[in-house]
C-alpha atoms as a PDB file:
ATOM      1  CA  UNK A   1     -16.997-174.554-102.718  1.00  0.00           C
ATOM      2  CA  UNK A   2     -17.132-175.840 -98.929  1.00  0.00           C
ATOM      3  CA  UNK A   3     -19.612-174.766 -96.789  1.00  0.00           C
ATOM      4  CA  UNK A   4     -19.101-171.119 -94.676  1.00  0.00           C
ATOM      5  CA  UNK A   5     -18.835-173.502 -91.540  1.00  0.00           C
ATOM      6  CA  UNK A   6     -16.270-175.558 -93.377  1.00  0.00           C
ATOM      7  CA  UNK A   7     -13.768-172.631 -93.723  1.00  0.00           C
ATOM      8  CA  UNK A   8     -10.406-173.747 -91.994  1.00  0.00           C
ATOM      9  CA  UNK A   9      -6.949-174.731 -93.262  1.00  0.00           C
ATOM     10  CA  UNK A  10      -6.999-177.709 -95.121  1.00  0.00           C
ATOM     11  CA  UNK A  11      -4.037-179.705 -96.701  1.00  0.00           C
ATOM     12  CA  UNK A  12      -6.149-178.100 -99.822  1.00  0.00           C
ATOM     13  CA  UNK A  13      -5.315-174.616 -98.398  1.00  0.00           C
ATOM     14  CA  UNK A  14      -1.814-175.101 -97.474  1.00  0.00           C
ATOM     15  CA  UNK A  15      -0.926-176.895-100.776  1.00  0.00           C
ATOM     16  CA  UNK A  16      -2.607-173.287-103.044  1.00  0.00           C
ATOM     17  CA  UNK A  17      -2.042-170.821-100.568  1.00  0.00           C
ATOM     18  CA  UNK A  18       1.962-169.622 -98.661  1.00  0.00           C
ATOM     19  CA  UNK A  19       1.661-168.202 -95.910  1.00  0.00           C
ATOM     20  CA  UNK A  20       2.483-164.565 -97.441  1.00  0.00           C
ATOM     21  CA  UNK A  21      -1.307-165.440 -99.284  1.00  0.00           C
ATOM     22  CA  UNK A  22      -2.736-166.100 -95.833  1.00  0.00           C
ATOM     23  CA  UNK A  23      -1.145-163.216 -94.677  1.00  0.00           C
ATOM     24  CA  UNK A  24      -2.822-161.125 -97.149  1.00  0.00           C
ATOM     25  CA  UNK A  25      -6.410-162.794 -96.756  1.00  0.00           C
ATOM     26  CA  UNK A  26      -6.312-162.191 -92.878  1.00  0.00           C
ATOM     27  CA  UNK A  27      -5.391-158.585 -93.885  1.00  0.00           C
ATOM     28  CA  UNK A  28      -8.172-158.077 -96.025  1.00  0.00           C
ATOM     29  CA  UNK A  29     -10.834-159.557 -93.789  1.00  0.00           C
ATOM     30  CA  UNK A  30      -8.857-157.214 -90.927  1.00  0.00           C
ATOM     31  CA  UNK A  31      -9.520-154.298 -93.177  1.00  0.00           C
ATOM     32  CA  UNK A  32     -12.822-154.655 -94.444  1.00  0.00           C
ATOM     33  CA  UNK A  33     -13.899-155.602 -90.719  1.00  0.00           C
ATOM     34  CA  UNK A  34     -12.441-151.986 -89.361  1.00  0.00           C
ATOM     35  CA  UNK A  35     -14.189-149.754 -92.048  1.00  0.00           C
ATOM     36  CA  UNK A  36     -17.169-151.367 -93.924  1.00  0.00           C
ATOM     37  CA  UNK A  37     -18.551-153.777 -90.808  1.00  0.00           C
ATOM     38  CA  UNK A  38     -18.019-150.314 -88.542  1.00  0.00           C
ATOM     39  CA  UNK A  39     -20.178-148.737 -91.492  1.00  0.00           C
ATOM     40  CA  UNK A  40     -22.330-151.476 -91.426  1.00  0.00           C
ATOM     41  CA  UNK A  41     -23.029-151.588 -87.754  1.00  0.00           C
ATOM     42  CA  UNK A  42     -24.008-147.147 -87.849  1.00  0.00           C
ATOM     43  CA  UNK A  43     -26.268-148.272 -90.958  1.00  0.00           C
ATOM     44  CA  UNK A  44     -28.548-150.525 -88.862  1.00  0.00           C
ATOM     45  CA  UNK A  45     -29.154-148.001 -86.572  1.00  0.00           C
ATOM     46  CA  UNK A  46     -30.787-146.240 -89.026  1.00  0.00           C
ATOM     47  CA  UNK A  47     -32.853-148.617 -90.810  1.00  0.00           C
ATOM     48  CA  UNK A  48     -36.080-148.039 -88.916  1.00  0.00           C
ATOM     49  CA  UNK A  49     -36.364-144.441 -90.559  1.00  0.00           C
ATOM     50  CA  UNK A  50     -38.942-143.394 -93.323  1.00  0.00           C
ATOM     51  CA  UNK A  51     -38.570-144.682 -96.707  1.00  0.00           C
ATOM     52  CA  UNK A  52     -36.588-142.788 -99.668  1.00  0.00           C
ATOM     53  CA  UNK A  53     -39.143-141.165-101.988  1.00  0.00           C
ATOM     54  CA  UNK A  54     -36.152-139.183-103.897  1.00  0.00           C
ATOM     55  CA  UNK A  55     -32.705-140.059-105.640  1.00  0.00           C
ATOM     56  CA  UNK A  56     -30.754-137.442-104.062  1.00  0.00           C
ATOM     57  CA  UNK A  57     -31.923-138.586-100.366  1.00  0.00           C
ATOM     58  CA  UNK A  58     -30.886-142.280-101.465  1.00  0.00           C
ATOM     59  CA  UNK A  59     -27.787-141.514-102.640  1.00  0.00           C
ATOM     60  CA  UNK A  60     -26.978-139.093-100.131  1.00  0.00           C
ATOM     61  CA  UNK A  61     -27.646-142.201 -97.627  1.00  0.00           C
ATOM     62  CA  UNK A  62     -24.903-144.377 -99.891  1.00  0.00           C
ATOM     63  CA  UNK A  63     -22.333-141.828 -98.975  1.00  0.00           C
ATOM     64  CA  UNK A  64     -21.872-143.426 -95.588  1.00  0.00           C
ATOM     65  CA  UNK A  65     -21.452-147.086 -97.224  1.00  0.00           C
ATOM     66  CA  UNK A  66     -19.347-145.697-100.557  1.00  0.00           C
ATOM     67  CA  UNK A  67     -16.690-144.129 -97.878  1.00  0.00           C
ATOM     68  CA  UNK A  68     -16.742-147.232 -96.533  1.00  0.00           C
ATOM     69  CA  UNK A  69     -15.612-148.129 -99.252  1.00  0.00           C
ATOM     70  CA  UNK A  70     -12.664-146.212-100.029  1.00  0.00           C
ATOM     71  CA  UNK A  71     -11.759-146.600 -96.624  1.00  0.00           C
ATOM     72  CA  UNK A  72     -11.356-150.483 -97.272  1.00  0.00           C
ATOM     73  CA  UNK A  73      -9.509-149.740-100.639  1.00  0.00           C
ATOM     74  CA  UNK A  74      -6.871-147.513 -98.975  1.00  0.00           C
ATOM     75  CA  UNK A  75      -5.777-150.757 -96.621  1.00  0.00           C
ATOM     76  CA  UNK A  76      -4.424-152.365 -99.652  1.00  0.00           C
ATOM     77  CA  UNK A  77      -0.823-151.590-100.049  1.00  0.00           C
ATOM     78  CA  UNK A  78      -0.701-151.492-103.551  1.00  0.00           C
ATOM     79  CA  UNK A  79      -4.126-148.969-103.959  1.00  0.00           C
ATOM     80  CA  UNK A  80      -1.936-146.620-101.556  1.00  0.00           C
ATOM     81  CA  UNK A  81       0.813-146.850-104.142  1.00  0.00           C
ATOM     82  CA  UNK A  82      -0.974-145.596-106.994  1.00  0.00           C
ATOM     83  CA  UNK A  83      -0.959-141.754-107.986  1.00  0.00           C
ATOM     84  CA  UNK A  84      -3.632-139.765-106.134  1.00  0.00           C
ATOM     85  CA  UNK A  85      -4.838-138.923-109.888  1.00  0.00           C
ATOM     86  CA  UNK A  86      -5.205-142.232-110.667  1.00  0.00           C
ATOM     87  CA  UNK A  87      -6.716-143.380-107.577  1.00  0.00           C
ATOM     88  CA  UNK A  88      -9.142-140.988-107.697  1.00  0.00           C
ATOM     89  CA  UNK A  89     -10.204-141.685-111.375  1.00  0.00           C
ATOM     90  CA  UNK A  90     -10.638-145.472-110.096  1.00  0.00           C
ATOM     91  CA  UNK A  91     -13.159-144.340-107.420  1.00  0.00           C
ATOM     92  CA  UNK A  92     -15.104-142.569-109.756  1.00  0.00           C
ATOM     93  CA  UNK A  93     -14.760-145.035-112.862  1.00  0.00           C
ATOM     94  CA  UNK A  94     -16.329-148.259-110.460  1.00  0.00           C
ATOM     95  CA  UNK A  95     -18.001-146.081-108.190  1.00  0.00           C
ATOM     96  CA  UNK A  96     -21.264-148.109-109.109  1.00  0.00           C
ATOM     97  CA  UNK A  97     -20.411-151.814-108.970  1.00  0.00           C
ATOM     98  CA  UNK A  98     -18.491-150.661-105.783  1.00  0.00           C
ATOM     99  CA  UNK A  99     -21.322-149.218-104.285  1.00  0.00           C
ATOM    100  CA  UNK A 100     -23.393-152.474-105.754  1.00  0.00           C
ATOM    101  CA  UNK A 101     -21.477-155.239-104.819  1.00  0.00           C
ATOM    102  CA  UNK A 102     -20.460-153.540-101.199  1.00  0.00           C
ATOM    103  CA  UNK A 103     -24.449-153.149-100.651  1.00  0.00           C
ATOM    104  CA  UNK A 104     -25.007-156.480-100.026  1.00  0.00           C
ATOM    105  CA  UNK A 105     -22.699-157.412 -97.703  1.00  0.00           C
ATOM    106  CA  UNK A 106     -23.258-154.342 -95.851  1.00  0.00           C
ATOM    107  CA  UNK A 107     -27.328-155.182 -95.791  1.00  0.00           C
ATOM    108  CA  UNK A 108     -27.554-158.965 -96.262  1.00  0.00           C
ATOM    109  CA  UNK A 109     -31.166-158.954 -96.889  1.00  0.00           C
ATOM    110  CA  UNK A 110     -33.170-156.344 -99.152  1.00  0.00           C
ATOM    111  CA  UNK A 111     -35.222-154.989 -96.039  1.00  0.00           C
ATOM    112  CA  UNK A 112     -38.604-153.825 -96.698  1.00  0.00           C
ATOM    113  CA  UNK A 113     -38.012-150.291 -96.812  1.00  0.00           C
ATOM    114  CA  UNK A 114     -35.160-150.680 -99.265  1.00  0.00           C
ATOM    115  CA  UNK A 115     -37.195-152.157-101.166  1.00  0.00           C
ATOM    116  CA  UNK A 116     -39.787-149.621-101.007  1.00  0.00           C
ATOM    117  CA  UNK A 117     -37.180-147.354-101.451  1.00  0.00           C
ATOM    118  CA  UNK A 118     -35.717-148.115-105.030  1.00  0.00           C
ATOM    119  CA  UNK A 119     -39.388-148.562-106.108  1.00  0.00           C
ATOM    120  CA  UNK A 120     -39.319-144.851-105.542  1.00  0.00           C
ATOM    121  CA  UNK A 121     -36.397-143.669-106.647  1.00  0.00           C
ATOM    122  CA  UNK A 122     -35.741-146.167-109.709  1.00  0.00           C
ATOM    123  CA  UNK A 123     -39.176-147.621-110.803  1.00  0.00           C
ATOM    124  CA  UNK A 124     -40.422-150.754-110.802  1.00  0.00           C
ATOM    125  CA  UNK A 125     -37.870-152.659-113.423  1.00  0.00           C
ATOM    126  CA  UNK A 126     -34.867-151.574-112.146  1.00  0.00           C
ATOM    127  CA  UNK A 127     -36.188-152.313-108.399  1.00  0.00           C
ATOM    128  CA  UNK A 128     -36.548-155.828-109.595  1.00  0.00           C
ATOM    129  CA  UNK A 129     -33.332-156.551-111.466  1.00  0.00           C
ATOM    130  CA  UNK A 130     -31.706-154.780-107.988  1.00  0.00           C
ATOM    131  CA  UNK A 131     -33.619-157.651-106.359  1.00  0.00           C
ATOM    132  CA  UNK A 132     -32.483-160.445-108.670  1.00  0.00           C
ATOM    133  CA  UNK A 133     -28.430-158.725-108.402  1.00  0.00           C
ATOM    134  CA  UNK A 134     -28.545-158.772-104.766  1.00  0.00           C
ATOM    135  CA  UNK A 135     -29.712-162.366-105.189  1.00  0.00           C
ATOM    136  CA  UNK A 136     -27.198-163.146-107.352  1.00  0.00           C
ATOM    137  CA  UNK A 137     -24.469-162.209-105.024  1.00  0.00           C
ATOM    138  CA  UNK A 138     -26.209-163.542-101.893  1.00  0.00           C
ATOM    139  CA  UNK A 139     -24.153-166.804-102.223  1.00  0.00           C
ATOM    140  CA  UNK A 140     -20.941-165.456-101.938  1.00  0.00           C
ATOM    141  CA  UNK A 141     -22.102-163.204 -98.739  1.00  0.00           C
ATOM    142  CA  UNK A 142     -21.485-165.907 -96.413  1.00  0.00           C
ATOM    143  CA  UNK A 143     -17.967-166.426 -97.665  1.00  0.00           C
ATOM    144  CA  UNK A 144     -15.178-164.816 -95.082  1.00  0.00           C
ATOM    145  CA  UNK A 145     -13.178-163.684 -98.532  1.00  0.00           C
ATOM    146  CA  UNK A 146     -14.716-163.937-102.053  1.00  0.00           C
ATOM    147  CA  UNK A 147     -16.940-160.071-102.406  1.00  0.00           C
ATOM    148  CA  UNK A 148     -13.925-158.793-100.490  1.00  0.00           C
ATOM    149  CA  UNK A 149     -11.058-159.582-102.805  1.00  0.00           C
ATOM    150  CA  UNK A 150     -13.694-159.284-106.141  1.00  0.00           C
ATOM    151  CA  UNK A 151     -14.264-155.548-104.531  1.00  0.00           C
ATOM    152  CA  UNK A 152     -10.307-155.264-105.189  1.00  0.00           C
ATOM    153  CA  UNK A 153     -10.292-156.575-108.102  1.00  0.00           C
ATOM    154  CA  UNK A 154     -13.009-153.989-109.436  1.00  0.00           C
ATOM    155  CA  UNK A 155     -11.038-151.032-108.642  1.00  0.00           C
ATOM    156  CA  UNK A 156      -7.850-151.966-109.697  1.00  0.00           C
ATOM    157  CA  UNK A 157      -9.303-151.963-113.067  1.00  0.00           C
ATOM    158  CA  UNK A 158      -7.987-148.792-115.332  1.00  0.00           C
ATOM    159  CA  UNK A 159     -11.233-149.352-117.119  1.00  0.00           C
ATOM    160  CA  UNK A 160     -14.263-147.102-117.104  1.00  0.00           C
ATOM    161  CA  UNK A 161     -16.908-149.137-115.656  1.00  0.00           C
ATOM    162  CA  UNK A 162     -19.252-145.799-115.938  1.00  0.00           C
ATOM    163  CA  UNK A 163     -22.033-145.149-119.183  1.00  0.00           C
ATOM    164  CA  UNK A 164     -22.097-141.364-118.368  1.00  0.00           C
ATOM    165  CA  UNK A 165     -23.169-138.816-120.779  1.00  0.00           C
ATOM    166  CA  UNK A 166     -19.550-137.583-122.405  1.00  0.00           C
ATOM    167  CA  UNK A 167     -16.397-139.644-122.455  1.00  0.00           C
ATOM    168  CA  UNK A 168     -14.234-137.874-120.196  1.00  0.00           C
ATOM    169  CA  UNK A 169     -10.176-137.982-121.234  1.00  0.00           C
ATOM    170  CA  UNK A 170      -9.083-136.932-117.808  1.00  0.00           C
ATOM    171  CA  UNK A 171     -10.685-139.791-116.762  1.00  0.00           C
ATOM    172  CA  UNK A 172      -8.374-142.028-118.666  1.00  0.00           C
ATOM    173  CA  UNK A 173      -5.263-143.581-116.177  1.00  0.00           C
ATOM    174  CA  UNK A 174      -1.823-142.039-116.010  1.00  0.00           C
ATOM    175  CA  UNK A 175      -0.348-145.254-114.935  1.00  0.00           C
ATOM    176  CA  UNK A 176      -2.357-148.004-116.479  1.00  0.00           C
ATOM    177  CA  UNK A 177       0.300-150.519-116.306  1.00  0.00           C
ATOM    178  CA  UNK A 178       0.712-150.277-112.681  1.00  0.00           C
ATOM    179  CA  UNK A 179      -2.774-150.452-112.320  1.00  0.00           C
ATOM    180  CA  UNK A 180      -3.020-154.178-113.784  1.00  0.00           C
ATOM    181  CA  UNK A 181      -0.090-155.470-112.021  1.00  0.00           C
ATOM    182  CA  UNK A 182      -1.915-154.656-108.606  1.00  0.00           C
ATOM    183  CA  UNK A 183      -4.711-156.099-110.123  1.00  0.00           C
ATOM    184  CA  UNK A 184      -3.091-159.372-111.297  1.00  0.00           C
ATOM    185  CA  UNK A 185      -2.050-159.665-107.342  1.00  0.00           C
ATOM    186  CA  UNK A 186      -5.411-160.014-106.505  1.00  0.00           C
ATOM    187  CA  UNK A 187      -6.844-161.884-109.031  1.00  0.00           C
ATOM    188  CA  UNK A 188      -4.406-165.124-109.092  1.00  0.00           C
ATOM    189  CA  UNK A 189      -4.956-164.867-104.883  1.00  0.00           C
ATOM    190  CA  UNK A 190      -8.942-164.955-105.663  1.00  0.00           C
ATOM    191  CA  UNK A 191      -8.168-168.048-108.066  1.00  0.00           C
ATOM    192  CA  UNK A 192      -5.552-169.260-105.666  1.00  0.00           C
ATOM    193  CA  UNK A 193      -8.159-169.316-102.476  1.00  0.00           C
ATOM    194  CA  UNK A 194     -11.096-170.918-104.618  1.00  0.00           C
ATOM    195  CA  UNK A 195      -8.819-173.989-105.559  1.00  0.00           C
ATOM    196  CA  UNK A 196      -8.257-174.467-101.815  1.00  0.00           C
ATOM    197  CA  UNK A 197     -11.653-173.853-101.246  1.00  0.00           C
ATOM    198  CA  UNK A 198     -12.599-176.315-104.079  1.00  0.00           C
ATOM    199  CA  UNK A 199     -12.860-180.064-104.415  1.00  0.00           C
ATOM    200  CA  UNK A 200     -11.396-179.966-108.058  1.00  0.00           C
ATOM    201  CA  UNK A 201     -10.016-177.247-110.188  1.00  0.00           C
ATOM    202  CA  UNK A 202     -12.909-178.222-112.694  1.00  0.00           C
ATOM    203  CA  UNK A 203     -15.363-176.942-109.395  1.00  0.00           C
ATOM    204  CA  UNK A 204     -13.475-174.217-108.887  1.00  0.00           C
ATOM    205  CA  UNK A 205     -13.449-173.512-112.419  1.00  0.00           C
ATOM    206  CA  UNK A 206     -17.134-173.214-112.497  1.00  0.00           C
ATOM    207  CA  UNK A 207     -17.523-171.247-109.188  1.00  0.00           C
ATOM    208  CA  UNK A 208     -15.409-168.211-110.828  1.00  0.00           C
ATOM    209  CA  UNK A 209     -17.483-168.859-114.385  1.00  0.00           C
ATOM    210  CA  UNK A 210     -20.558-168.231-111.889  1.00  0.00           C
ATOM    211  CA  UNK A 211     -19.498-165.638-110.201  1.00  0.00           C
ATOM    212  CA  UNK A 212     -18.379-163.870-113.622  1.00  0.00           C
ATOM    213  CA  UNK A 213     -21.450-164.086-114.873  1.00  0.00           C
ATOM    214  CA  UNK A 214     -22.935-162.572-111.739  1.00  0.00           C
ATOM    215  CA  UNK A 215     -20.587-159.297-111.979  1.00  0.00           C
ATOM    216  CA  UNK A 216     -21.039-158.974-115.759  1.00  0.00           C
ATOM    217  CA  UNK A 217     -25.100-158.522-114.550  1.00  0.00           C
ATOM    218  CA  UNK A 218     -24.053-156.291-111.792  1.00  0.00           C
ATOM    219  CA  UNK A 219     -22.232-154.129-114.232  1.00  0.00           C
ATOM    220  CA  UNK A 220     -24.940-154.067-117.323  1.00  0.00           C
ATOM    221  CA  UNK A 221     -27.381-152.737-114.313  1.00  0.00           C
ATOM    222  CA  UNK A 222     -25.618-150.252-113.505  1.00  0.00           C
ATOM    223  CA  UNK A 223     -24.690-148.440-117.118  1.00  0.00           C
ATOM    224  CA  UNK A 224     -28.563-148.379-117.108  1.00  0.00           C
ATOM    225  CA  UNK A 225     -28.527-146.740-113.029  1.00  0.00           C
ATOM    226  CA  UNK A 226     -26.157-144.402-114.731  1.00  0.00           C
ATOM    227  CA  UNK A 227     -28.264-143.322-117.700  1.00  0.00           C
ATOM    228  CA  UNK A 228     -31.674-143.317-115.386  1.00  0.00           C
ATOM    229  CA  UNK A 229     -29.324-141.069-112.877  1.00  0.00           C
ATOM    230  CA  UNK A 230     -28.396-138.546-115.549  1.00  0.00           C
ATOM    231  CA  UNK A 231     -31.955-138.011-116.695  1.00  0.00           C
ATOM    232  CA  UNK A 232     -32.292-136.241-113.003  1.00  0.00           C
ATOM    233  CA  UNK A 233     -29.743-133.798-112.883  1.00  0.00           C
ATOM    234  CA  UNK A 234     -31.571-131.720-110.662  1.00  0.00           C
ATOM    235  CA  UNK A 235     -31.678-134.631-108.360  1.00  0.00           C
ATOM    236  CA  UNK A 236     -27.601-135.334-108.620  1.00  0.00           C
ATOM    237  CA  UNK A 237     -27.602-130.705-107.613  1.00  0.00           C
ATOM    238  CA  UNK A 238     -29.367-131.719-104.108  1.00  0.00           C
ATOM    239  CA  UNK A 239     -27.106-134.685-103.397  1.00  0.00           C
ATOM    240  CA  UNK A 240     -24.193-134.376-101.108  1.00  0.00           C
ATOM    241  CA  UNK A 241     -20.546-133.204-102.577  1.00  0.00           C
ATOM    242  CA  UNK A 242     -18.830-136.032-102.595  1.00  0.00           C
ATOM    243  CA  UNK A 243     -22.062-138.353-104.384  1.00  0.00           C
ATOM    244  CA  UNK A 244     -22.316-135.091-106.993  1.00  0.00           C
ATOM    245  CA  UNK A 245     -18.494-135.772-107.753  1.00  0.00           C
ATOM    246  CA  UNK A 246     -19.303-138.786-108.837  1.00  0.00           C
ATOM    247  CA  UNK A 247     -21.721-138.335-111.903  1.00  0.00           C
ATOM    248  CA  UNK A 248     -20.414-136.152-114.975  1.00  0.00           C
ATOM    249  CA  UNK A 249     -21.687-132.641-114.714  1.00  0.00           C
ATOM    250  CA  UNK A 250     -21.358-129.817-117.949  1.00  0.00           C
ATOM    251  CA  UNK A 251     -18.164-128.434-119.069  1.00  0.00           C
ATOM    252  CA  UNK A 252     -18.650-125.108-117.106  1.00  0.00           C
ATOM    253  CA  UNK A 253     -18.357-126.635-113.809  1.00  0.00           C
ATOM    254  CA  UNK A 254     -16.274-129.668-115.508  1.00  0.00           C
ATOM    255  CA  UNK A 255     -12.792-128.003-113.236  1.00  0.00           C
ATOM    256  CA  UNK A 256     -15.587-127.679-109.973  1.00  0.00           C
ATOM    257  CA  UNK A 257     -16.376-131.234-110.624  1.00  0.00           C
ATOM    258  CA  UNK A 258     -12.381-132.499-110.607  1.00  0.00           C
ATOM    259  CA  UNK A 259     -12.250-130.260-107.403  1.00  0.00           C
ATOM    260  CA  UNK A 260     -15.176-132.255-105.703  1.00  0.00           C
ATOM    261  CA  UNK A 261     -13.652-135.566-105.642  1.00  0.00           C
ATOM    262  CA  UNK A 262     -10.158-134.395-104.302  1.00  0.00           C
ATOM    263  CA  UNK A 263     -11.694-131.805-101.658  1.00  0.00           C
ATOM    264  CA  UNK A 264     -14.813-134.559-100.720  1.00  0.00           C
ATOM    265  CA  UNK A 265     -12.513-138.221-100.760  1.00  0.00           C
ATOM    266  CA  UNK A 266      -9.053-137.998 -98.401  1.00  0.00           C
ATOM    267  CA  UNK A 267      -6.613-140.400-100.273  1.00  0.00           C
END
């Protein structure tokens, strides 16, 4: 991959990418700067306060960056197309590597107090392989395009990224097929940017092999988030509506639950 400072249209660019592709990339960096930058930006005015010492106050502070979030996804024509059922099922399936991958780019550098933060909440061996994940992704930061089209990618997956207690058959896509046709738009543009991004497809080749690898972490930290989370259900109670929505709850407030995400998340 070239440089950050080296990003610019090359004869590389303009021989993988048509215009409708650059199109598309300038859309997506226009998107993500108008909702998760703006998000970004009210986060590090808030930095400076006391540290976390419970899970419901940290998630209830990851409700800013998660909307974010969503806010990003529904700039992409084809999310907007899919069935509000479906698209909420998506949010909730990958709401963890969304939330995980998102972090970093929303707070480059594990401050002190985050830090001392997840120590709190999570322990000291999930505080560290949060560490090494953010590392892991730290690379592609700096890159105008890469976390934003992978975050794409991630929720147009009709997939359950989530290890929650009870597999839950409403969470299962209507549309499944429409689903991986969005996704397949964004994953041959990813390819299509590294090779003109890339001195050789055999580089760029190995750039997506690394970055693989690096989600595949991502996600096997968060099924064990998930099952830490769900040993505190009292903890999930305090959170805010829309983070309660997004962890599985018992079959007497199962209907409550569905209602949650639709009432809390404006699709």
């Amino acid at each position: 991959m070239l440089p950050p400072t080296l990003h610019m249209i090359t004869n590389t660019s303009i021989r993988y990418l048509s215009a409708y592709d650059e199109a598309t990339l300038s859309n997506i960096y226009n998107a993500y700067a108008n909702t998760c930058t703006v998000a970004k930006n009210a986060l590090s005015k808030t930095l400076p306060a006391a540290q976390c010492t419970s899970l419901h106050e940290y998630i209830n502070e990851l409700s800013i960056e998660f909307q974010s979030c969503i806010e990003f996804l529904k700039c992409i024509p084809e999310f907007t197309r899919i069935t509000t059922d479906d698209k909420l099922r998506l949010i909730k399936n990958h709401f963890s590597i969304l939330v995980n991958v998102n972090g970093p780019m929303i707070q480059p550098v594990p401050l002190n107090r985050l830090v001392i933060t997840w120590t709190n909440v999570f322990g000291i061996d999930i505080t560290q392989r949060l560490l090494k994940s953010n590392q892991l992704l730290e690379p592609y930061i700096y890159d105008p395009f890469v976390l934003k089209i992978l975050l794409i990618i991630l929720a147009l997956s009709s997939s359950n990224g989530r290890n929650l207690d009870n597999v839950d058959i409403d969470q299962i896509c209507d549309d499944s097929l429409t689903i991986f046709a969005a996704q397949n738009i964004y994953v041959e543009l990813l390819w299509k940017y590294l090779l003109s991004r890339s001195a050789s497809e055999q580089n760029a080749v190995r750039f997506f092999n690394k970055l693989m690898m690096c989600i595949l972490y991502v996600k096997n930290l968060d099924m064990d988030i998930d099952v830490y989370v769900r040993s505190l259900a009292h903890e999930i109670q305090q959170a805010d509506p829309i983070m309660q929505s997004m962890w599985s709850r018992t079959a007497e407030v199962e209907e409550i639950t569905d209602m949650n995400v639709a009432e809390n998340i404006t699709i």
